[in-house]
N, C-alpha and C. Protein backbone atom coordinates (compact mmCIF):
# COMPACT_ATOMS: atom_id res chain seq x y z
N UNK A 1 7.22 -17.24 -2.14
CA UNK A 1 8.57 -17.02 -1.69
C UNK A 1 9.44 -16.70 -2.91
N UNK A 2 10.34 -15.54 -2.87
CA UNK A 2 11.50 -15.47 -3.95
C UNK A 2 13.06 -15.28 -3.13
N UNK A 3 13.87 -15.80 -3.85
CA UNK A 3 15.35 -15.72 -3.20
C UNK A 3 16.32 -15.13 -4.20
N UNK A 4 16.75 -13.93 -3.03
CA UNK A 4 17.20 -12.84 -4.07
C UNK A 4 18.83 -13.23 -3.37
N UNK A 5 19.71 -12.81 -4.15
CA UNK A 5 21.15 -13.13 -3.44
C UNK A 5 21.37 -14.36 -2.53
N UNK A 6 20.60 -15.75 -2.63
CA UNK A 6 20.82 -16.63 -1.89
C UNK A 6 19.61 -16.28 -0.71
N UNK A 7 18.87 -15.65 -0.46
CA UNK A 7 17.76 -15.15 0.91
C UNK A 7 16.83 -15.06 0.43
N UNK A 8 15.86 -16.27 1.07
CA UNK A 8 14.81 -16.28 0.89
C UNK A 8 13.64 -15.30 1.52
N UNK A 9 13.14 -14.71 0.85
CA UNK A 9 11.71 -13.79 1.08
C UNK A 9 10.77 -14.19 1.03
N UNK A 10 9.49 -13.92 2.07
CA UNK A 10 8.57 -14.60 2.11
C UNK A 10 7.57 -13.25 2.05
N UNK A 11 6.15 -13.58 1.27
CA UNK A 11 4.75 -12.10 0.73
C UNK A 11 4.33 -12.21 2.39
N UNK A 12 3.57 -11.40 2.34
CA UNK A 12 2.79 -11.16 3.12
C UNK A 12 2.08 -12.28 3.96
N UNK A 13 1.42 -13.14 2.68
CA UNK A 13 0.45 -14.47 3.19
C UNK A 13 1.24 -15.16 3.82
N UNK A 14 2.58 -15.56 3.14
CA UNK A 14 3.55 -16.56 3.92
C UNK A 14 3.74 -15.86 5.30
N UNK A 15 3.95 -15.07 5.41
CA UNK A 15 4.31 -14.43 6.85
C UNK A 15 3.84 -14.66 8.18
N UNK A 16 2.12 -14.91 7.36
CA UNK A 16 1.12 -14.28 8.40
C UNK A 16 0.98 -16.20 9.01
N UNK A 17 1.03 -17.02 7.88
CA UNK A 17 1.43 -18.44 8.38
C UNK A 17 2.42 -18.73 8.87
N UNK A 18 3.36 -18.11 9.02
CA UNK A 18 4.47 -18.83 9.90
C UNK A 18 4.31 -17.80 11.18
N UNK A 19 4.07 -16.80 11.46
CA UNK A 19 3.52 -15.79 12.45
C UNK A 19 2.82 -16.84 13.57
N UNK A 20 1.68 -17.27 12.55
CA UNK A 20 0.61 -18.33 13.29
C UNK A 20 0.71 -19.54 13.65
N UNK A 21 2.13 -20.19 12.80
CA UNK A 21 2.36 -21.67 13.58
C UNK A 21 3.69 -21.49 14.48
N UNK A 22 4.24 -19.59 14.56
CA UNK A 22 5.29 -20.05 15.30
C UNK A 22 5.00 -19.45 16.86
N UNK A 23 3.66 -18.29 16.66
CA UNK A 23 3.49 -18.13 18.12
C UNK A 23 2.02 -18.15 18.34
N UNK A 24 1.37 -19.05 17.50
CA UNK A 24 -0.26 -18.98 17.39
C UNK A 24 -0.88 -17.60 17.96
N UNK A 25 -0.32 -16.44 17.06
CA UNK A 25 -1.33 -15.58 17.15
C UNK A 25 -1.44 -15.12 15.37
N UNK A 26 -3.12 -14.97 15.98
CA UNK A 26 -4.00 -14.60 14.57
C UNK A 26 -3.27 -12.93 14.11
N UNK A 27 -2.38 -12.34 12.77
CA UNK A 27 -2.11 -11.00 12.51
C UNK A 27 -2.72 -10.90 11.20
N UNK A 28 -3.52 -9.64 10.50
CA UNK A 28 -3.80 -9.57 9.23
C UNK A 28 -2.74 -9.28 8.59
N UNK A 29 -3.68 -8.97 7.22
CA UNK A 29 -2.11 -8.42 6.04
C UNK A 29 -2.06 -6.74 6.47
N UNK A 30 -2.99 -6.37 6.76
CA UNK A 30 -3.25 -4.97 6.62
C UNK A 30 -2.06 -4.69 8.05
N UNK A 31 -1.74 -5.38 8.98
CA UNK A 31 -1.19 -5.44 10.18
C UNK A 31 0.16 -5.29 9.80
N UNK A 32 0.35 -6.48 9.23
CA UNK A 32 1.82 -6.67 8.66
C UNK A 32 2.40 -5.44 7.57
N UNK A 33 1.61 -5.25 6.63
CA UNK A 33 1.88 -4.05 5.53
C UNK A 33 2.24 -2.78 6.80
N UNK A 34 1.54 -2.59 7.69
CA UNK A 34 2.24 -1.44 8.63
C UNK A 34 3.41 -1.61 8.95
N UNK A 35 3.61 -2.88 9.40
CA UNK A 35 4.87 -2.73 10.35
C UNK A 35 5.71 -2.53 9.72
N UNK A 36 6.18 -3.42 7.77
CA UNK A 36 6.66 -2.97 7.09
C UNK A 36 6.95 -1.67 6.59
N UNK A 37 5.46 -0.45 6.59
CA UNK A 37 5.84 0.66 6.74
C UNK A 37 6.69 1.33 7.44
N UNK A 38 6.65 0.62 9.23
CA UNK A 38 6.83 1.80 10.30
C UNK A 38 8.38 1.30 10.47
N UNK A 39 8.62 0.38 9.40
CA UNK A 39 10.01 -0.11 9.87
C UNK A 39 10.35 -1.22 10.82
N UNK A 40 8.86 -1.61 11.51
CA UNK A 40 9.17 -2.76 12.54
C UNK A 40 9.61 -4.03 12.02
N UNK A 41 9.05 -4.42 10.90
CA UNK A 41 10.01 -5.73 9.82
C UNK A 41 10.48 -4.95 8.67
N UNK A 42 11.84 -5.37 8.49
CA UNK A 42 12.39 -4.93 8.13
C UNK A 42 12.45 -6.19 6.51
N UNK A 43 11.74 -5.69 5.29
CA UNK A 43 11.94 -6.16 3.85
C UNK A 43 12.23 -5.34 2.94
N UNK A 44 11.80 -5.92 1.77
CA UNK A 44 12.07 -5.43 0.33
C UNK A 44 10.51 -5.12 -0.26
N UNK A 45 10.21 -4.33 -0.85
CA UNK A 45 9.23 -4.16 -1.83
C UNK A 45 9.58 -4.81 -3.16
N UNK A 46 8.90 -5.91 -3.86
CA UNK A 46 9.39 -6.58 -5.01
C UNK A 46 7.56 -6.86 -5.66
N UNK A 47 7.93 -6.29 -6.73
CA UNK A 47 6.98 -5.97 -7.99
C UNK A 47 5.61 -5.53 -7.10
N UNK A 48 6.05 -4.19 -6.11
CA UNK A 48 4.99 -3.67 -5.45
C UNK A 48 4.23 -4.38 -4.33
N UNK A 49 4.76 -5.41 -3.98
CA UNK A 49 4.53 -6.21 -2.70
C UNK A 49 5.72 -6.55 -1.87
N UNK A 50 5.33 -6.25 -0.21
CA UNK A 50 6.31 -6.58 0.57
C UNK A 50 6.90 -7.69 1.00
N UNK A 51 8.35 -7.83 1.19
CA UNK A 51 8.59 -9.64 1.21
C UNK A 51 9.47 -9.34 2.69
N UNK A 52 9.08 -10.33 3.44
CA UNK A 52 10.27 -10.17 4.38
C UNK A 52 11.17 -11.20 4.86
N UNK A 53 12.21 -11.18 5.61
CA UNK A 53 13.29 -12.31 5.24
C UNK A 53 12.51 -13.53 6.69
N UNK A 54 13.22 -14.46 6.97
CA UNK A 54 12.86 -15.48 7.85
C UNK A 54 13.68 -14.97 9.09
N UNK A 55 14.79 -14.02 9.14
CA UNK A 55 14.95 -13.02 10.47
C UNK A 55 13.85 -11.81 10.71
N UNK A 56 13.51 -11.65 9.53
CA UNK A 56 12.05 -10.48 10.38
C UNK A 56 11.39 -10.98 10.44
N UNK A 57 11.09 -12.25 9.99
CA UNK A 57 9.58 -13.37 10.76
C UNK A 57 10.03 -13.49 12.11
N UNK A 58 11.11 -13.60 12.27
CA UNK A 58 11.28 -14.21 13.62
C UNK A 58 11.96 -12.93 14.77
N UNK A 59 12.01 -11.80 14.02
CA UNK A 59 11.87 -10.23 14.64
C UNK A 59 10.92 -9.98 15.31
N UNK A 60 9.74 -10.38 14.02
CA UNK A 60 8.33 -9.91 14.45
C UNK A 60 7.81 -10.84 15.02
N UNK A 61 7.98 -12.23 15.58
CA UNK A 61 7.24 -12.88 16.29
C UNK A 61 8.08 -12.74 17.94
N UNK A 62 8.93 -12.35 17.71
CA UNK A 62 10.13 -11.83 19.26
C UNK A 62 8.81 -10.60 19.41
N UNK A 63 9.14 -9.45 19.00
CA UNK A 63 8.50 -8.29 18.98
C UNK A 63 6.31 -8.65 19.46
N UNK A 64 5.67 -9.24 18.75
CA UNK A 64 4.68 -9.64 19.19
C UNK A 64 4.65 -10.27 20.46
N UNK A 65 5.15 -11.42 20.75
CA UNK A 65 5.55 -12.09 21.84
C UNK A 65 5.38 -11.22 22.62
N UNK A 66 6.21 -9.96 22.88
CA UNK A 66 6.74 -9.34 24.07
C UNK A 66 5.32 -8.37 24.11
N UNK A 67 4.13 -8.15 23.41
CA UNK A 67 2.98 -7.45 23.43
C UNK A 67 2.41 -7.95 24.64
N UNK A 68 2.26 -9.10 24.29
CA UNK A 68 1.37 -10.21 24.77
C UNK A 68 1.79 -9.86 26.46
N UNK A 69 3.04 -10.03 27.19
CA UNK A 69 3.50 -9.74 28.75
C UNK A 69 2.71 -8.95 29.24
N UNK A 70 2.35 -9.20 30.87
CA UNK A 70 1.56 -8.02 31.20
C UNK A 70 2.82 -8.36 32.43
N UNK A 71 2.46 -7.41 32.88
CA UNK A 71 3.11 -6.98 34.22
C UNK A 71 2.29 -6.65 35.63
């Protein structure tokens, strides 16, 4: 974790653990590094690794969540 302006950022690994204890589903890094690409969490690149804040943890576990619905 690093805290830039008072906001804490969390790597990749941290992510993928709070991902997993907040909606017990299993996501890789390779998973997460996309979404960061495609814009779906929204971070920072810091010394060439992606960090994202504890609102796009909880973006992306809204956003997963809603995968999961079937209809």
């Amino acid at each position: 974790m690093k805290e830039i302006d008072s906001v804490e950022y969390f790597d990749i690994n941290e992510i993928i653990n709070e991902i997993r204890e907040m909606i017990h589903k299993e996501i890789s890094a390779e998973e997460i590094r996309e979404y960061f690409e495609e814009g779906i969490i929204i971070g920072k690149k810091i010394e060439n690794e992606w960090y994202g804040s504890q609102n796009a943890i909880v973006d992306l576990s809204i956003e997963l969540k809603g995968k999961d619905i079937e209809f």
